[in-house]
Protein backbone atom coordinates (compact mmCIF):
# COMPACT_ATOMS: atom_id res chain seq x y z
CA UNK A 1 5.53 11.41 18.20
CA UNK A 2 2.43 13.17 17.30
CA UNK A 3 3.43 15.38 13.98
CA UNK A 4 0.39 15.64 12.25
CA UNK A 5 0.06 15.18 8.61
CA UNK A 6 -2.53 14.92 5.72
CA UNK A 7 -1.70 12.54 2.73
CA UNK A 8 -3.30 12.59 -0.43
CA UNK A 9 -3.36 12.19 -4.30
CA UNK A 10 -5.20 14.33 -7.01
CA UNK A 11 -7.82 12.67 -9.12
CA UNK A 12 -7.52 12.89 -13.07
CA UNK A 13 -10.49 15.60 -12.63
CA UNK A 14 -7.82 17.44 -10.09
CA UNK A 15 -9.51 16.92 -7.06
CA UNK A 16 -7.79 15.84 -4.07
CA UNK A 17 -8.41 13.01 -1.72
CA UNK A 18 -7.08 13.04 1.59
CA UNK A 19 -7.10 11.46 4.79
CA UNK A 20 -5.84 12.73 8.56
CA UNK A 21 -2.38 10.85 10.16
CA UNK A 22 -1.73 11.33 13.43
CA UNK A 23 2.14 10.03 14.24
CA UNK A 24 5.53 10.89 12.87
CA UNK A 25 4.00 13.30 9.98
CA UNK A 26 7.74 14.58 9.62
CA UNK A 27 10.06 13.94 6.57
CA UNK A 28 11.88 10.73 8.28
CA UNK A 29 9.03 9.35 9.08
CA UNK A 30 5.31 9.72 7.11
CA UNK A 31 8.03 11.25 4.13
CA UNK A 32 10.19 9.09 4.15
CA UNK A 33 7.45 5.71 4.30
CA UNK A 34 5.62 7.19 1.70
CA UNK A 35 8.79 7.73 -0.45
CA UNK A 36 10.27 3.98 0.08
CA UNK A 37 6.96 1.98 0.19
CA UNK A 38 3.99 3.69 -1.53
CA UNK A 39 5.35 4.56 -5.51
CA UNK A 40 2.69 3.19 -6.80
CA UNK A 41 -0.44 4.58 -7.73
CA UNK A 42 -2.92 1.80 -6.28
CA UNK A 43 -0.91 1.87 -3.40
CA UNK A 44 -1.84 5.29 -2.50
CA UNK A 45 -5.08 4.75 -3.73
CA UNK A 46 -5.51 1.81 -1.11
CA UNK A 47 -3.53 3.53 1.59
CA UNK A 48 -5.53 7.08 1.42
CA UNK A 49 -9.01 5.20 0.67
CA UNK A 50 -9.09 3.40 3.56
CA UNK A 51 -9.74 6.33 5.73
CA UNK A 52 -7.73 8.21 8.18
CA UNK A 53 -4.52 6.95 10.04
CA UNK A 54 -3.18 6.57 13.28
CA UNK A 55 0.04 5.40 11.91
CA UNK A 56 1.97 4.66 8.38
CA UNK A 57 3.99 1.59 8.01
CA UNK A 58 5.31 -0.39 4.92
CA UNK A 59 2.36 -2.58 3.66
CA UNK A 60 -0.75 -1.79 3.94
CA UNK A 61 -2.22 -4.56 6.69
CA UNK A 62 0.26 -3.14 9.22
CA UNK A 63 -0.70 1.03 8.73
CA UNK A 64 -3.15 1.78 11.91
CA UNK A 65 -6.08 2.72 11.18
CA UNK A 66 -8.86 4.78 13.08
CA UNK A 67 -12.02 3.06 11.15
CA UNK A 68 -10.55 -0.11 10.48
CA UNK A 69 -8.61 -0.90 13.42
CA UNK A 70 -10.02 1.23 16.41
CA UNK A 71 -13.71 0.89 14.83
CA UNK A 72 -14.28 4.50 15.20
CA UNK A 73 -16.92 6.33 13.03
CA UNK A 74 -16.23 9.44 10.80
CA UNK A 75 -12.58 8.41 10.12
CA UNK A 76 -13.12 8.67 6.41
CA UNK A 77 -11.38 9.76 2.99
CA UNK A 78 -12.52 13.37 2.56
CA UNK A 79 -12.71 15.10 -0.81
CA UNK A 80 -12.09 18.38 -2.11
CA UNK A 81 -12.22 20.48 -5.36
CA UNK A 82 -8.36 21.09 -5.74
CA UNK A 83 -5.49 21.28 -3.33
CA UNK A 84 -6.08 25.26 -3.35
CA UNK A 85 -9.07 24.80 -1.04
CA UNK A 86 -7.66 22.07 0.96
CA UNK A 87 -4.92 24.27 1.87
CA UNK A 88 -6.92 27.51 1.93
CA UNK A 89 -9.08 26.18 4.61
CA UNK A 90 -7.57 22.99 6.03
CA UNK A 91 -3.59 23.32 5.92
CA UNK A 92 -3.33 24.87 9.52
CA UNK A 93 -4.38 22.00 10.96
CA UNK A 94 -1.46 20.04 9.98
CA UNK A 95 2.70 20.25 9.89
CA UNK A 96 3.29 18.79 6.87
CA UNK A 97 0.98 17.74 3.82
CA UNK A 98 2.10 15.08 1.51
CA UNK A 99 0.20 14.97 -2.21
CA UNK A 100 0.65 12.11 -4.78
CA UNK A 101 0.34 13.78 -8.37
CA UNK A 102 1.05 12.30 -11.58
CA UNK A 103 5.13 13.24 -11.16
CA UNK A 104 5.22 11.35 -7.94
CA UNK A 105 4.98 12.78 -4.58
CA UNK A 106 5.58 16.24 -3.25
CA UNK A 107 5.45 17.90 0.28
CA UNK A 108 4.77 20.65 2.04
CA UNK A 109 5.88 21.71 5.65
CA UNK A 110 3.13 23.88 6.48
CA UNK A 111 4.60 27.42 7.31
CA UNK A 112 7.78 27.12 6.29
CA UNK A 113 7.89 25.83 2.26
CA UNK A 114 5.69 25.33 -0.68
CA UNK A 115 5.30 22.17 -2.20
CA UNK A 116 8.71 20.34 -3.32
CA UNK A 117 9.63 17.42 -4.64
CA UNK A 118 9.27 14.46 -1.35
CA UNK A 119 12.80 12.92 -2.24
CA UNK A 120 14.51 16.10 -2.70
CA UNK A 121 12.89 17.47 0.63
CA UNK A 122 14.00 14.19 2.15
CA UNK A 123 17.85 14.50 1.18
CA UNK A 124 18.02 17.90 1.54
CA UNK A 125 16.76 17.00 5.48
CA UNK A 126 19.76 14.47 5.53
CA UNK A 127 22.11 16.82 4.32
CA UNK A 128 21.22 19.51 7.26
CA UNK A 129 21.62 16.74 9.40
């Protein structure tokens, strides 16, 4: 399913790195990945790094990705001064955005919620359900 997302982490200097994903940007699916596989700081690091995604999965070598797997050009980690501008100028382009800070990540559903806590957001979902 095409949900798109952006995931990303802030930099010490509070800038934010971020990258494009294409498929199942919801809460069970890019959430809940990112929740169960990527806790890790160099994880993220690797997984956002490596430019923008077709597709999340549990390690690393299995994600989809446009530059590295499809060989397409311009499929790169973009940077930004802080998450305000990101979502001042970019956040309408996606359904949810998922950010990796120093607490761990958080989510927004674009349009409906500010940023939360990714678990919480994720059980809360499962409660609804």
């Amino acid at each position: 399913m095409s949900t798109r997302s952006a995931i990303g982490y802030m930099t010490p200097k509070g800038n934010l790195r971020a990258v494009y994903c294409h498929n199942d940007g919801y809460l069970d699916g890019v959430g809940r990945m990112l929740n169960e596989n990527y806790q890790a700081a160099y994880k993220v690091g690797q997984l956002v790094e490596t430019g923008d995604l077709s597709a999340v999965d549990k390690e690393i070598a299995d994600c989809v990705y446009y530059g590295r797997d499809r060989g397409e050009e311009d499929a790169t980690t973009d940077n930004f001064d802080s998450l305000k501008e990101f979502m001042d100028n970019y956040s309408e382009d996606f359904e949810f955005v998922y950010v990796y800070t120093t607490k761990g990540w958080t989510v927004c559903e674009v349009g409906v919620y500010g940023f939360v806590n990714l678990a919480d957001a994720i059980e809360k979902e499962l409660q609804v359900a």
